[in-house]
PDB file of N, CA and C in Angstrom:
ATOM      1  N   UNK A   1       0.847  -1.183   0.000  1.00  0.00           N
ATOM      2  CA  UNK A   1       0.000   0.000   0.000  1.00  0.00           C
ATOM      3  C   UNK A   1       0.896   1.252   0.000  1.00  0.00           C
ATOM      4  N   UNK A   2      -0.007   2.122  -0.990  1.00  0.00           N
ATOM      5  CA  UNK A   2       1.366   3.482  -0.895  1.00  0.00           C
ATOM      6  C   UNK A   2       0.533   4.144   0.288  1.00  0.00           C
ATOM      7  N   UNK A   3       2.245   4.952   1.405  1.00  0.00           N
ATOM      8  CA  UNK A   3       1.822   5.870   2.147  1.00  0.00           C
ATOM      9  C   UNK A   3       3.218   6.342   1.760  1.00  0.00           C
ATOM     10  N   UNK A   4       3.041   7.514   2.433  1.00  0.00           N
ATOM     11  CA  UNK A   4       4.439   8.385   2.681  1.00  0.00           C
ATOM     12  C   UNK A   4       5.356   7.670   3.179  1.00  0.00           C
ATOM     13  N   UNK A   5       5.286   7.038   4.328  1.00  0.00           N
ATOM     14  CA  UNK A   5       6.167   6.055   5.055  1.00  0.00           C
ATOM     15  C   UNK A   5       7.175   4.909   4.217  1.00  0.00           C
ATOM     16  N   UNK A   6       5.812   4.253   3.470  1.00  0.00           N
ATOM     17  CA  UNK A   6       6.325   3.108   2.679  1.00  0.00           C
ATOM     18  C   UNK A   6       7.228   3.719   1.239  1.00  0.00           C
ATOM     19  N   UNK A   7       6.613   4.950   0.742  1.00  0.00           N
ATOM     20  CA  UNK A   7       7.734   5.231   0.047  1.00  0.00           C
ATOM     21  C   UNK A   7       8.810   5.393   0.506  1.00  0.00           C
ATOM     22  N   UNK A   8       8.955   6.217   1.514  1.00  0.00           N
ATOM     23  CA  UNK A   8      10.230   6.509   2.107  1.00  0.00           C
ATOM     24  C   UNK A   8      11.387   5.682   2.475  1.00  0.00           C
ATOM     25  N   UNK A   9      10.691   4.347   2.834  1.00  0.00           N
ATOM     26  CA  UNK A   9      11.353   3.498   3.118  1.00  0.00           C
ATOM     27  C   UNK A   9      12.003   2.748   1.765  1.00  0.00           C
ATOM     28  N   UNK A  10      11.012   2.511   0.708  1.00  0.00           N
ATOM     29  CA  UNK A  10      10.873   1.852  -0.730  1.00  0.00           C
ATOM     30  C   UNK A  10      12.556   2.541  -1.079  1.00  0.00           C
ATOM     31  N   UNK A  11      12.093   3.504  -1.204  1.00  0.00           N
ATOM     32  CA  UNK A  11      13.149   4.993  -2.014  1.00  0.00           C
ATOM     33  C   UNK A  11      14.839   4.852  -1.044  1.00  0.00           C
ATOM     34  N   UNK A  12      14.849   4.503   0.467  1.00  0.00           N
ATOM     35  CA  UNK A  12      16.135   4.321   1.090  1.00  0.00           C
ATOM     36  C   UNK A  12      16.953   2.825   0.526  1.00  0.00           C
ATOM     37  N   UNK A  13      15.980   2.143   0.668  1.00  0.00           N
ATOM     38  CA  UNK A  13      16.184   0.637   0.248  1.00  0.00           C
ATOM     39  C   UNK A  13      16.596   0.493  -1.368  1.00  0.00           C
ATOM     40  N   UNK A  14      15.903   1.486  -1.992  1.00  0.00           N
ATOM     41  CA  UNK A  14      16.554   1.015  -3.487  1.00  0.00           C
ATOM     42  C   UNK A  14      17.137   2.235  -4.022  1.00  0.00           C
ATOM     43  N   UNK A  15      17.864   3.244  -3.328  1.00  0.00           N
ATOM     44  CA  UNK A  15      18.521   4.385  -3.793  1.00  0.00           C
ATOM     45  C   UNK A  15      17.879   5.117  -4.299  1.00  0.00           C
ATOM     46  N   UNK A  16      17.012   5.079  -5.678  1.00  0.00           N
ATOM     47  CA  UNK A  16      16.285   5.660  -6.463  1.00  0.00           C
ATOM     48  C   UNK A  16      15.579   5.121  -7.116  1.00  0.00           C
ATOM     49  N   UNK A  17      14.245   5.641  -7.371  1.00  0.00           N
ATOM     50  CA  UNK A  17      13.422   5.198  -8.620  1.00  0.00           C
ATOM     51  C   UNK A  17      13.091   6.322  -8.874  1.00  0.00           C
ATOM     52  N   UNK A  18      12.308   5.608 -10.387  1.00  0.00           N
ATOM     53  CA  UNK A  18      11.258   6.359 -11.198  1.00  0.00           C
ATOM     54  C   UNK A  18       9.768   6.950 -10.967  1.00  0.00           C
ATOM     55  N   UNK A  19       8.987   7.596 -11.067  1.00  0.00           N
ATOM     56  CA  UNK A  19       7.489   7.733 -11.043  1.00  0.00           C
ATOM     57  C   UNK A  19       6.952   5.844 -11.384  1.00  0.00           C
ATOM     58  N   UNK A  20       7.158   6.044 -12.513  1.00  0.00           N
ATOM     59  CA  UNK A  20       6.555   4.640 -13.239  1.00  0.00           C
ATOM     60  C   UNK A  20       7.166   3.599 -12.043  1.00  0.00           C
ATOM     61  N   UNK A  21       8.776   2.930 -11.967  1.00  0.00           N
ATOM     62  CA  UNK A  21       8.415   2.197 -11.334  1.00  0.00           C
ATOM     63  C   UNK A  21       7.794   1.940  -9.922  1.00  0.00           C
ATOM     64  N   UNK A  22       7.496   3.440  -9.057  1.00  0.00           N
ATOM     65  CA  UNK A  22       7.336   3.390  -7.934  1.00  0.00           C
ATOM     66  C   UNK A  22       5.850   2.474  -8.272  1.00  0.00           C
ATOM     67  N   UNK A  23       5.235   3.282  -8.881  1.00  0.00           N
ATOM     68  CA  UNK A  23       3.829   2.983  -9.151  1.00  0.00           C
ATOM     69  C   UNK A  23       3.159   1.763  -9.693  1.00  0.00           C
ATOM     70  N   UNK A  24       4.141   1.055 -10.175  1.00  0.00           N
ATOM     71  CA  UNK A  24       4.534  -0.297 -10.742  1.00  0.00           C
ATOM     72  C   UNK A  24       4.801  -1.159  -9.132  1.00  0.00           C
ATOM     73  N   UNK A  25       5.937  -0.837  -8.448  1.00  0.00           N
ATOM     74  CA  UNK A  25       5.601  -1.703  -7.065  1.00  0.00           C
ATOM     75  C   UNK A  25       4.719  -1.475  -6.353  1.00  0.00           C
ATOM     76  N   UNK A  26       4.049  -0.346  -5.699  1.00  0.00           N
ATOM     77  CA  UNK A  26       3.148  -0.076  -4.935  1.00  0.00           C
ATOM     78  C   UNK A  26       1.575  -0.298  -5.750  1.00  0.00           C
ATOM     79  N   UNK A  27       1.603  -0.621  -6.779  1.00  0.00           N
ATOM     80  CA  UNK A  27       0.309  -0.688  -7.550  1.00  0.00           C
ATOM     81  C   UNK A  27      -0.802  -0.131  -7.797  1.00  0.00           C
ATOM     82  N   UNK A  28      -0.339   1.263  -7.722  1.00  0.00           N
ATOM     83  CA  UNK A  28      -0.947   2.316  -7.584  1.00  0.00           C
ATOM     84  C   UNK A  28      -1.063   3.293  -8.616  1.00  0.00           C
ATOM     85  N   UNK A  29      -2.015   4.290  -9.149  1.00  0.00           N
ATOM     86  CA  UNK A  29      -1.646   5.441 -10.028  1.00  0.00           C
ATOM     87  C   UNK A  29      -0.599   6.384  -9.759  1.00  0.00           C
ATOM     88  N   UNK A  30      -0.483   6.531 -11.261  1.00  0.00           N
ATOM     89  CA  UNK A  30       1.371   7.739 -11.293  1.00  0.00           C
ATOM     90  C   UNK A  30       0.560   9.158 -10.245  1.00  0.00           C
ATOM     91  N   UNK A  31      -0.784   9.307 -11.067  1.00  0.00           N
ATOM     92  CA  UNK A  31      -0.649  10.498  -9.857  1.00  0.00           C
ATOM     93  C   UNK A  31      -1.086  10.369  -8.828  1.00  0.00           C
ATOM     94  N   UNK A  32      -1.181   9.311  -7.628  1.00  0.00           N
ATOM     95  CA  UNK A  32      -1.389   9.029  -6.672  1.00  0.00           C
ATOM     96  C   UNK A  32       0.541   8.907  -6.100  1.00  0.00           C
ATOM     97  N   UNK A  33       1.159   8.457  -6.872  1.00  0.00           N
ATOM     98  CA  UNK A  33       2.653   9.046  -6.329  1.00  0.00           C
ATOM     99  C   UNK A  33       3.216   9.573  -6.694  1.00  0.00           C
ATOM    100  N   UNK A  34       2.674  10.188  -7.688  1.00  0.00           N
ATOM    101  CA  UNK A  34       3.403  12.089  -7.682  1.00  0.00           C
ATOM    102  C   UNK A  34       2.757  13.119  -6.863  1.00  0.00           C
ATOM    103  N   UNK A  35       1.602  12.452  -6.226  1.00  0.00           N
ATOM    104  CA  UNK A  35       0.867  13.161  -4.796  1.00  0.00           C
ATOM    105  C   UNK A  35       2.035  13.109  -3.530  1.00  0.00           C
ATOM    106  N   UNK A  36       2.129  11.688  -3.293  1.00  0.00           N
ATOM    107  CA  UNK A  36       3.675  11.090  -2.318  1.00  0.00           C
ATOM    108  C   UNK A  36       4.873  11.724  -2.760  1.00  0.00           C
ATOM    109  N   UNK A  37       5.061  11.981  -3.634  1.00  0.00           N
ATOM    110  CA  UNK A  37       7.034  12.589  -3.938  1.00  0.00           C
ATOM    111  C   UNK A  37       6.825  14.464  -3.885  1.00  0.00           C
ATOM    112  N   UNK A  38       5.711  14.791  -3.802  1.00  0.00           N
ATOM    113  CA  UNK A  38       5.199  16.323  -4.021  1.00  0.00           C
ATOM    114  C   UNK A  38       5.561  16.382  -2.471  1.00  0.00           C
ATOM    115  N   UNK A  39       4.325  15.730  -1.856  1.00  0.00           N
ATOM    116  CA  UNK A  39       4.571  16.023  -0.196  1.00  0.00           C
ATOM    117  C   UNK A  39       5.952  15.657   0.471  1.00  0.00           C
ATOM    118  N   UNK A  40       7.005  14.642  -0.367  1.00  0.00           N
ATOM    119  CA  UNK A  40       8.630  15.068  -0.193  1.00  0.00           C
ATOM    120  C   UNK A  40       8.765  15.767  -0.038  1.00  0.00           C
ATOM    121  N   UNK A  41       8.994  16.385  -1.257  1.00  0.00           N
ATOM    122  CA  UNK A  41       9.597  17.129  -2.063  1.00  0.00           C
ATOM    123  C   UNK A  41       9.355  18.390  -1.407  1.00  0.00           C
ATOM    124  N   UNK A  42       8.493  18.522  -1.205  1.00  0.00           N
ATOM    125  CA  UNK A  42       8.279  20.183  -0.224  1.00  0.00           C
ATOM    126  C   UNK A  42       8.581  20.178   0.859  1.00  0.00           C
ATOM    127  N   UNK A  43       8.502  18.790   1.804  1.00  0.00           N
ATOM    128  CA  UNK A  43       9.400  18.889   3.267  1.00  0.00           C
ATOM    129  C   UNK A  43      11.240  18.777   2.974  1.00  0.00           C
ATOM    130  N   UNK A  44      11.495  18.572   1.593  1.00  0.00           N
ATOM    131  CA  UNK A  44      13.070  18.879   1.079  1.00  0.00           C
ATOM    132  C   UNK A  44      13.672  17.538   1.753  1.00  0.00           C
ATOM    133  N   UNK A  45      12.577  16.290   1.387  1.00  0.00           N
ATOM    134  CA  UNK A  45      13.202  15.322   1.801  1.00  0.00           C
ATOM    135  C   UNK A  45      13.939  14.314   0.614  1.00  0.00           C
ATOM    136  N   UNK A  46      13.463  14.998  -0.917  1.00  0.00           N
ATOM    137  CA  UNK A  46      13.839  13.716  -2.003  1.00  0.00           C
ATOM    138  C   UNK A  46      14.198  14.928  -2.868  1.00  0.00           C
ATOM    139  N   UNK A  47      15.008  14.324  -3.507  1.00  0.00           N
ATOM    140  CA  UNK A  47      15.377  15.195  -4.655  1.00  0.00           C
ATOM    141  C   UNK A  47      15.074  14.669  -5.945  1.00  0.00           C
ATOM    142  N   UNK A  48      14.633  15.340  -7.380  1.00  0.00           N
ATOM    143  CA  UNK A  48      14.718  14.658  -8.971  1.00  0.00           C
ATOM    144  C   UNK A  48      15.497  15.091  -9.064  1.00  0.00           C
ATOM    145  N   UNK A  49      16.461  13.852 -10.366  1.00  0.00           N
ATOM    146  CA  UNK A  49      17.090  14.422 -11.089  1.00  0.00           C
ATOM    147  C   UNK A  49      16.404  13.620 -12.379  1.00  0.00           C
ATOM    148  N   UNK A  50      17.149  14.357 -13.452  1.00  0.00           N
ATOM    149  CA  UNK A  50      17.091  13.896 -14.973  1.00  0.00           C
ATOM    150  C   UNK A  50      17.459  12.630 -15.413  1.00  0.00           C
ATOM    151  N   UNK A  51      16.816  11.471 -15.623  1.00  0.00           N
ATOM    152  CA  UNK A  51      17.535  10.212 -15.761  1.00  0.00           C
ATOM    153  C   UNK A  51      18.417  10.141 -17.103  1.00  0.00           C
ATOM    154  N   UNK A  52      18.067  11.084 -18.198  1.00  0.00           N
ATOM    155  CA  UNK A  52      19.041  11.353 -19.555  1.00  0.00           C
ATOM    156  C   UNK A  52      18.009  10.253 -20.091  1.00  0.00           C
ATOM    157  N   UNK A  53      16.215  10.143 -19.759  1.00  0.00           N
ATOM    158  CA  UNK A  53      16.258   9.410 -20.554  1.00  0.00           C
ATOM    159  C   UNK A  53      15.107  10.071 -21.561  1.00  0.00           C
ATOM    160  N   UNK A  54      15.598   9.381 -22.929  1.00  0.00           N
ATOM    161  CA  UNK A  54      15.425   9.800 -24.417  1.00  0.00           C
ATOM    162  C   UNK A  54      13.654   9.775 -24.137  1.00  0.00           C
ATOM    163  N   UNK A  55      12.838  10.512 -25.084  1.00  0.00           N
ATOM    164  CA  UNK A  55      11.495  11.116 -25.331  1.00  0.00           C
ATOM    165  C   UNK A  55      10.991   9.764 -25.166  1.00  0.00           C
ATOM    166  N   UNK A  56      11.156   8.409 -25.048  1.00  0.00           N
ATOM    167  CA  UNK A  56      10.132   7.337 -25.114  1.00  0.00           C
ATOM    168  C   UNK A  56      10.639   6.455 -24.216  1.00  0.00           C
ATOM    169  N   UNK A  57       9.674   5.652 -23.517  1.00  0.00           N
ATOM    170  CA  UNK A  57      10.239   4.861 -22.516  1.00  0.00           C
ATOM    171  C   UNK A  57      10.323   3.625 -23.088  1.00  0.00           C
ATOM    172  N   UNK A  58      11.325   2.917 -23.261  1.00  0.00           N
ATOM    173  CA  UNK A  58      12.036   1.923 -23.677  1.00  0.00           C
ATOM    174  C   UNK A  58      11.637   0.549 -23.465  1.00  0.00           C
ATOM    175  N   UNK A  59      11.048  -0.197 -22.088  1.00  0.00           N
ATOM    176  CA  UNK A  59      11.216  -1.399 -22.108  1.00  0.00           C
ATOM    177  C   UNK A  59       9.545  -1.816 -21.994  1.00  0.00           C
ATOM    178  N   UNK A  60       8.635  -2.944 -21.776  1.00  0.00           N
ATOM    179  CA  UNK A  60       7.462  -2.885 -20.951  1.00  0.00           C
ATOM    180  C   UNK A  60       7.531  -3.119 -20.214  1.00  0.00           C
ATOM    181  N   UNK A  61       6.665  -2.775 -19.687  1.00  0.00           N
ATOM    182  CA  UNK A  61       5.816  -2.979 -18.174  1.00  0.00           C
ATOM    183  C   UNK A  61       6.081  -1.325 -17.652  1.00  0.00           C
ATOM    184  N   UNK A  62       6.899  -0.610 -18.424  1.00  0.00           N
ATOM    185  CA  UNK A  62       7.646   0.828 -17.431  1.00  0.00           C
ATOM    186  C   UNK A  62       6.660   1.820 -17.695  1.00  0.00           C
ATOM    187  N   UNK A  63       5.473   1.567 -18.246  1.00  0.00           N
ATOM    188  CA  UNK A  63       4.328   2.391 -18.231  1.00  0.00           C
ATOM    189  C   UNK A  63       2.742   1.952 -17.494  1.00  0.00           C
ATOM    190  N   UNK A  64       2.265   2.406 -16.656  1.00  0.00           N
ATOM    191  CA  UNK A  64       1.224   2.115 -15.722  1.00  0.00           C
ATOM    192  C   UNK A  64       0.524   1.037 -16.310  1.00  0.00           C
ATOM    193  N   UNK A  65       0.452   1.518 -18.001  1.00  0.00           N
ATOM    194  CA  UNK A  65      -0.635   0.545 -18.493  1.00  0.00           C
ATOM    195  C   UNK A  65       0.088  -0.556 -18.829  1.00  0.00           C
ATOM    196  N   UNK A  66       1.177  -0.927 -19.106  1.00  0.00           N
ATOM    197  CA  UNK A  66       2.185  -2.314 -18.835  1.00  0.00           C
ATOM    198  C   UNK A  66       2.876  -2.494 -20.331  1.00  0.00           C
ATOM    199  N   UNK A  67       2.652  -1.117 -20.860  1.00  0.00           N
ATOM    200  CA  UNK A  67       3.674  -1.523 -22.131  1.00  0.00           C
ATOM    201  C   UNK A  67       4.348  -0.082 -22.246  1.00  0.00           C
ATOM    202  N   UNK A  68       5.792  -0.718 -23.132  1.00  0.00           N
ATOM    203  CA  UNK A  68       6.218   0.397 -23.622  1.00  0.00           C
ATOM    204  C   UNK A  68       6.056   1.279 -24.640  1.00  0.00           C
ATOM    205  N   UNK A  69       6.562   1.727 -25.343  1.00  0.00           N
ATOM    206  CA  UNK A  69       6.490   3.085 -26.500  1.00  0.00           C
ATOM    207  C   UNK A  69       6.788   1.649 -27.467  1.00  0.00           C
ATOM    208  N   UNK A  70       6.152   1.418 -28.627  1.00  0.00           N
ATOM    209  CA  UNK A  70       4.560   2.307 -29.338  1.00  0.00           C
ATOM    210  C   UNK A  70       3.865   1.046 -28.672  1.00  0.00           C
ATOM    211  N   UNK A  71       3.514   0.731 -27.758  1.00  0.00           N
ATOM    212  CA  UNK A  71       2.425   0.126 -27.375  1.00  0.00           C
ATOM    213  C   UNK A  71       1.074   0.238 -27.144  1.00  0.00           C
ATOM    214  N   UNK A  72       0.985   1.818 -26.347  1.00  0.00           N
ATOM    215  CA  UNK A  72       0.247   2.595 -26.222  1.00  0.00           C
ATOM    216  C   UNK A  72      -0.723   2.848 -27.784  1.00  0.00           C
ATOM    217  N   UNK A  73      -1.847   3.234 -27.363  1.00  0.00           N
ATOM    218  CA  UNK A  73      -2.716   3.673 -28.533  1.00  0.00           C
ATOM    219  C   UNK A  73      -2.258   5.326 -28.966  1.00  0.00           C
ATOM    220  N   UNK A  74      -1.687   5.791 -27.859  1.00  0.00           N
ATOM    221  CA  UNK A  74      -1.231   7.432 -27.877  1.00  0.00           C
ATOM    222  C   UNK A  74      -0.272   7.345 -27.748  1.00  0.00           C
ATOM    223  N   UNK A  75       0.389   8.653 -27.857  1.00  0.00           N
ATOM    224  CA  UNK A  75       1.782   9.188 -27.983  1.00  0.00           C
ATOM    225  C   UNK A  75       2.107   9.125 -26.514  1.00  0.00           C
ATOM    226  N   UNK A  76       3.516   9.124 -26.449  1.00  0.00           N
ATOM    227  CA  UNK A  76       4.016   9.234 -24.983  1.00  0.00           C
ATOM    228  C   UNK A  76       3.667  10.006 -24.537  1.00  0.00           C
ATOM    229  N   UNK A  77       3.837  11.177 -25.554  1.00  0.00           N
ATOM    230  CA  UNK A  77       3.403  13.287 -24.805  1.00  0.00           C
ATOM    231  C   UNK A  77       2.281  13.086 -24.854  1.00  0.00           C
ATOM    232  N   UNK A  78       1.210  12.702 -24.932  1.00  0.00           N
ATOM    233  CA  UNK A  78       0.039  13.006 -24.950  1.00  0.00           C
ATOM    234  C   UNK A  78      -0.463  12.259 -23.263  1.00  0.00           C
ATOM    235  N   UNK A  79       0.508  10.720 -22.900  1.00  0.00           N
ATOM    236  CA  UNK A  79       0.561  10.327 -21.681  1.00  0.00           C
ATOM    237  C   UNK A  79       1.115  11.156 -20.574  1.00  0.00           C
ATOM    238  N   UNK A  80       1.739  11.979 -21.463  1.00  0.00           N
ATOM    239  CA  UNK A  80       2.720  13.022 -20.385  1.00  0.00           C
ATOM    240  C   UNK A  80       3.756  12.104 -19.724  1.00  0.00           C
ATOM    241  N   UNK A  81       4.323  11.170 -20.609  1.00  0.00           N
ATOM    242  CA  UNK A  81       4.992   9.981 -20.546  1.00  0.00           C
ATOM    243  C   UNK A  81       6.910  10.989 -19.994  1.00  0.00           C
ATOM    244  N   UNK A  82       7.212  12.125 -21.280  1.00  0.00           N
ATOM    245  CA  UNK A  82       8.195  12.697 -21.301  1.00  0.00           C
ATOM    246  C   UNK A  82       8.514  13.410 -20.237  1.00  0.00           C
ATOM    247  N   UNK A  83       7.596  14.042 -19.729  1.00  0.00           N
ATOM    248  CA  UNK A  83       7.786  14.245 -18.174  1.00  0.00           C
ATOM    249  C   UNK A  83       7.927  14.130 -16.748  1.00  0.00           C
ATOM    250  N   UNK A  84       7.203  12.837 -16.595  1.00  0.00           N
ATOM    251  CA  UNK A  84       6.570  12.282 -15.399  1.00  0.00           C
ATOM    252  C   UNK A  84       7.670  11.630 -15.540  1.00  0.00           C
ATOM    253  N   UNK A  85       8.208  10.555 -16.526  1.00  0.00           N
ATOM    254  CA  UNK A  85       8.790   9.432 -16.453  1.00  0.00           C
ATOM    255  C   UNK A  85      10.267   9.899 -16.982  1.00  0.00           C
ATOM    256  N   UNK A  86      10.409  10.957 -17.145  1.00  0.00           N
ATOM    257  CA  UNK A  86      12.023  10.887 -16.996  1.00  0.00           C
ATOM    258  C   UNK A  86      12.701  11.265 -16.147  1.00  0.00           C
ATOM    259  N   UNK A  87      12.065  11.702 -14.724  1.00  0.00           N
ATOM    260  CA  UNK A  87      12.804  12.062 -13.678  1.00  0.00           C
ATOM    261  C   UNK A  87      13.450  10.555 -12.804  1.00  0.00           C
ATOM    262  N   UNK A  88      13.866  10.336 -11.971  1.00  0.00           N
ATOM    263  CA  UNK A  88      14.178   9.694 -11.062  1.00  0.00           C
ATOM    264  C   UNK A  88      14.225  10.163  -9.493  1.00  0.00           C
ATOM    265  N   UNK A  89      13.715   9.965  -8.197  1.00  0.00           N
ATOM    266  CA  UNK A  89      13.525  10.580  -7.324  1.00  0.00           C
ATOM    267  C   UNK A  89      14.649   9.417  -6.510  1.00  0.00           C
ATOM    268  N   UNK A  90      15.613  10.788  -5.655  1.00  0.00           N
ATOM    269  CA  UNK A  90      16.176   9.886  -4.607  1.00  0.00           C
ATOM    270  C   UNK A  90      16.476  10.176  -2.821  1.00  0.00           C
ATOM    271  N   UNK A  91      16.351   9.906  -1.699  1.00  0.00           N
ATOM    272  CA  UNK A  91      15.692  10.081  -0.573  1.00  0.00           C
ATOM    273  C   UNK A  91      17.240  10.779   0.521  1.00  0.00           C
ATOM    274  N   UNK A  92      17.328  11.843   0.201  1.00  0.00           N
ATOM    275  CA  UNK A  92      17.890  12.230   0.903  1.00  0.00           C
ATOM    276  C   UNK A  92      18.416  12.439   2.416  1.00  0.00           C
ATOM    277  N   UNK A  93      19.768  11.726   1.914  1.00  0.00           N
ATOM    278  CA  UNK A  93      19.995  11.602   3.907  1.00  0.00           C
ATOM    279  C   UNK A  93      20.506  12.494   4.945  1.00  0.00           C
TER     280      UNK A  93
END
């Protein structure tokens, strides 16, 4: 179950993730934990950075709906795929 807690803990234990995969282990919607990394993120507990990764996400399963680029019926940008999913969040100690 996502809480603040369990991310926090998720995010110490595996250095860093993604939006997608958080949401992928906790089984939850991207914006139900970009709700969780916001309320970080403003107590200045996680930081993003840029993962360098290219306009389409590469493998499946790394998109909520369980496939990758062109799997989708839509464009990545139209998923807001290029944004959400190219950060990486990591839990500052």
């Amino acid at each position: 179950m996502l809480t603040p807690g369990a991310l926090r803990a998720y995010l110490r234990q595996q250095s860093e993730a993604s939006p997608a995969e958080l949401a992928a282990h906790f089984s939850a919607p991207v914006k139900m934990v970009e709700g969780v990394l916001a309320y970080w993120q403003h107590r200045g507990n996680i930081e993003a950075r840029n993962s360098g990764a290219d306009e389409h996400v590469p493998e499946k399963s790394a998109l909520p709906c369980g496939s990758g680029c062109p799997g989708c019926s839509s464009t990545c940008a139209d998923r807001g795929a290029i944004s959400v999913y190219s950060s990486v969040f990591r839990w500052k100690e």
